[in-house]
Protein backbone atom coordinates (compact mmCIF):
# COMPACT_ATOMS: atom_id res chain seq x y z
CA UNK A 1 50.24 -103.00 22.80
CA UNK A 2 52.23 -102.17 25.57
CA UNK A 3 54.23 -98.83 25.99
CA UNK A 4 58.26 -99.16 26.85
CA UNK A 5 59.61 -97.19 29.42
CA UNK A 6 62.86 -95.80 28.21
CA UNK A 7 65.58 -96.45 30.60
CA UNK A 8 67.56 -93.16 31.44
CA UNK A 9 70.16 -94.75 33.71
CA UNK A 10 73.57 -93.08 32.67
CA UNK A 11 71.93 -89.52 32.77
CA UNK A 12 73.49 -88.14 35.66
CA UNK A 13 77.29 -89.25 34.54
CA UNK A 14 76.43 -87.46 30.91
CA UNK A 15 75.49 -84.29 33.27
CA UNK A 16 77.98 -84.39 35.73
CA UNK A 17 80.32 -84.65 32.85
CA UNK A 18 78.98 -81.64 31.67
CA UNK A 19 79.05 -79.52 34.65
CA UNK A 20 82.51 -80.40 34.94
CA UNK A 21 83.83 -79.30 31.46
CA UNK A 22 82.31 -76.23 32.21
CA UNK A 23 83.69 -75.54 35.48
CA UNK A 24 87.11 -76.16 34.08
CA UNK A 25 86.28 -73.91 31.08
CA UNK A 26 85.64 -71.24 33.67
CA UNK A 27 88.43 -71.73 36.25
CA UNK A 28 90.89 -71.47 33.09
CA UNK A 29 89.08 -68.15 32.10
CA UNK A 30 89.79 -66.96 35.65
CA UNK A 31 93.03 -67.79 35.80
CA UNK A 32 94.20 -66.29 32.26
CA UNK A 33 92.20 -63.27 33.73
CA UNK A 34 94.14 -63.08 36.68
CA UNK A 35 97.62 -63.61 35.28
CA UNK A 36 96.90 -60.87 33.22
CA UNK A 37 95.77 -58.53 35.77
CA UNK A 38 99.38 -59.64 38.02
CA UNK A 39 101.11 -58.87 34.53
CA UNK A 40 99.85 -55.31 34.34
CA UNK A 41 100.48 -54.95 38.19
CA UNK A 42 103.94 -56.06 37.58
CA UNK A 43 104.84 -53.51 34.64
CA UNK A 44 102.99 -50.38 36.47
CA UNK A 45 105.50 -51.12 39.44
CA UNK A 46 108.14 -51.50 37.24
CA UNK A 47 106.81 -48.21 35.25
CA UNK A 48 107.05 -46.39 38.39
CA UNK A 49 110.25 -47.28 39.83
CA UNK A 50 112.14 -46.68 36.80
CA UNK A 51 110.47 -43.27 36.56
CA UNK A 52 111.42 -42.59 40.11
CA UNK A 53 114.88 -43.66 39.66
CA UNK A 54 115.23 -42.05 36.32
CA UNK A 55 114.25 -38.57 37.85
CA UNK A 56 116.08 -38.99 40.60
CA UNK A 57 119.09 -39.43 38.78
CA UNK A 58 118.45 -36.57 36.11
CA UNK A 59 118.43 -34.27 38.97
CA UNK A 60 122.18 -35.14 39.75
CA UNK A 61 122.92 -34.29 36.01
CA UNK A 62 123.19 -38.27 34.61
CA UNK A 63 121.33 -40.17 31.89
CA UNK A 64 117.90 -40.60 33.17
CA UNK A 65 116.68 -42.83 30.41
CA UNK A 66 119.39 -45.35 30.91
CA UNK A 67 118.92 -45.53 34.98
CA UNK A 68 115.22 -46.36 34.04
CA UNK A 69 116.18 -48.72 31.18
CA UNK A 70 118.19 -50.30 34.09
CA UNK A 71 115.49 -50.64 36.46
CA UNK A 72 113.30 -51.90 33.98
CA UNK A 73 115.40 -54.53 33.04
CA UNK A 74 116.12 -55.27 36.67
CA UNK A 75 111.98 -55.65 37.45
CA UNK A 76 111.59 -58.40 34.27
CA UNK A 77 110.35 -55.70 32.03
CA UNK A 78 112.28 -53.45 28.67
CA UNK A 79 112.21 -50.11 28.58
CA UNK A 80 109.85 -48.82 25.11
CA UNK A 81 109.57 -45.51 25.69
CA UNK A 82 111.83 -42.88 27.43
CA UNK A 83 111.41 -39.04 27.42
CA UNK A 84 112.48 -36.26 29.14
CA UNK A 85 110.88 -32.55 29.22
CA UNK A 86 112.76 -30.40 31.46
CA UNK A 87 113.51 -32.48 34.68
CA UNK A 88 110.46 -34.60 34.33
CA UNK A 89 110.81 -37.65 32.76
CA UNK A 90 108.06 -40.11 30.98
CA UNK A 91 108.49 -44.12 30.62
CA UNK A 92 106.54 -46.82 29.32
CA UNK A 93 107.62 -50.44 30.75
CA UNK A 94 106.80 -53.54 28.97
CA UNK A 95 106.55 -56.87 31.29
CA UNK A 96 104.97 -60.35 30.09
CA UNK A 97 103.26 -58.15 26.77
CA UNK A 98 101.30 -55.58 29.32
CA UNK A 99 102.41 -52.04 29.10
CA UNK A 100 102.76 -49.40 31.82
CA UNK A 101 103.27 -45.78 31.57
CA UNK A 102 104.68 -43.54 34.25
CA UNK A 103 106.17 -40.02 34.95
CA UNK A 104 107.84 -38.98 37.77
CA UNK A 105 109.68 -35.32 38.23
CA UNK A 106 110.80 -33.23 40.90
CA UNK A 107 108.28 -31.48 43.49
């Protein structure tokens, strides 16, 4: 009786095929990895200029809270969260569902 040899032609296009899927799983990891990252980039910048502008303005005697609600908006983002304590004043910026938290006073 005579053995067959099994024929395994078609093996390297199941594997290939394979390799690829994950390669594409990964890259789309990455890249929901890195638009996150650029999203909480985004609101800390927009955390800190609204903080900076907010003081800023406090110090001339207006509405801190609504310069940095202003800047906020302008930067993409909404302003949560707006405090002041004395002429320090505390935000937290919301842009693409990352929040950023900043506090800026005078020196």
């Amino acid at each position: 009786m005579r053995r067959k040899i099994l024929d395994d032609s078609g093996y390297a296009t199941i594997a290939s095929s394979g390799i690829v899927i994950a390669v594409v799983v990964l890259l789309a990891a990455v890249a929901i990895f890195i638009t996150r990252v650029i999203a909480f980039h985004e609101a800390q910048v927009a955390a800190d200029m609204a903080a900076i502008s907010g003081a800023y303005v406090l110090v001339s005697g207006e509405d801190g809270c609504a310069e940095a609600g202003r800047i906020a908006l302008a930067n993409g983002g909404s302003l949560d969260q707006c405090s002041i304590s004395g002429s320090d004043i505390q935000v937290a910026i919301t842009v693409r569902n990352q929040t950023a938290h900043a506090k800026a006073g005078p020196i």
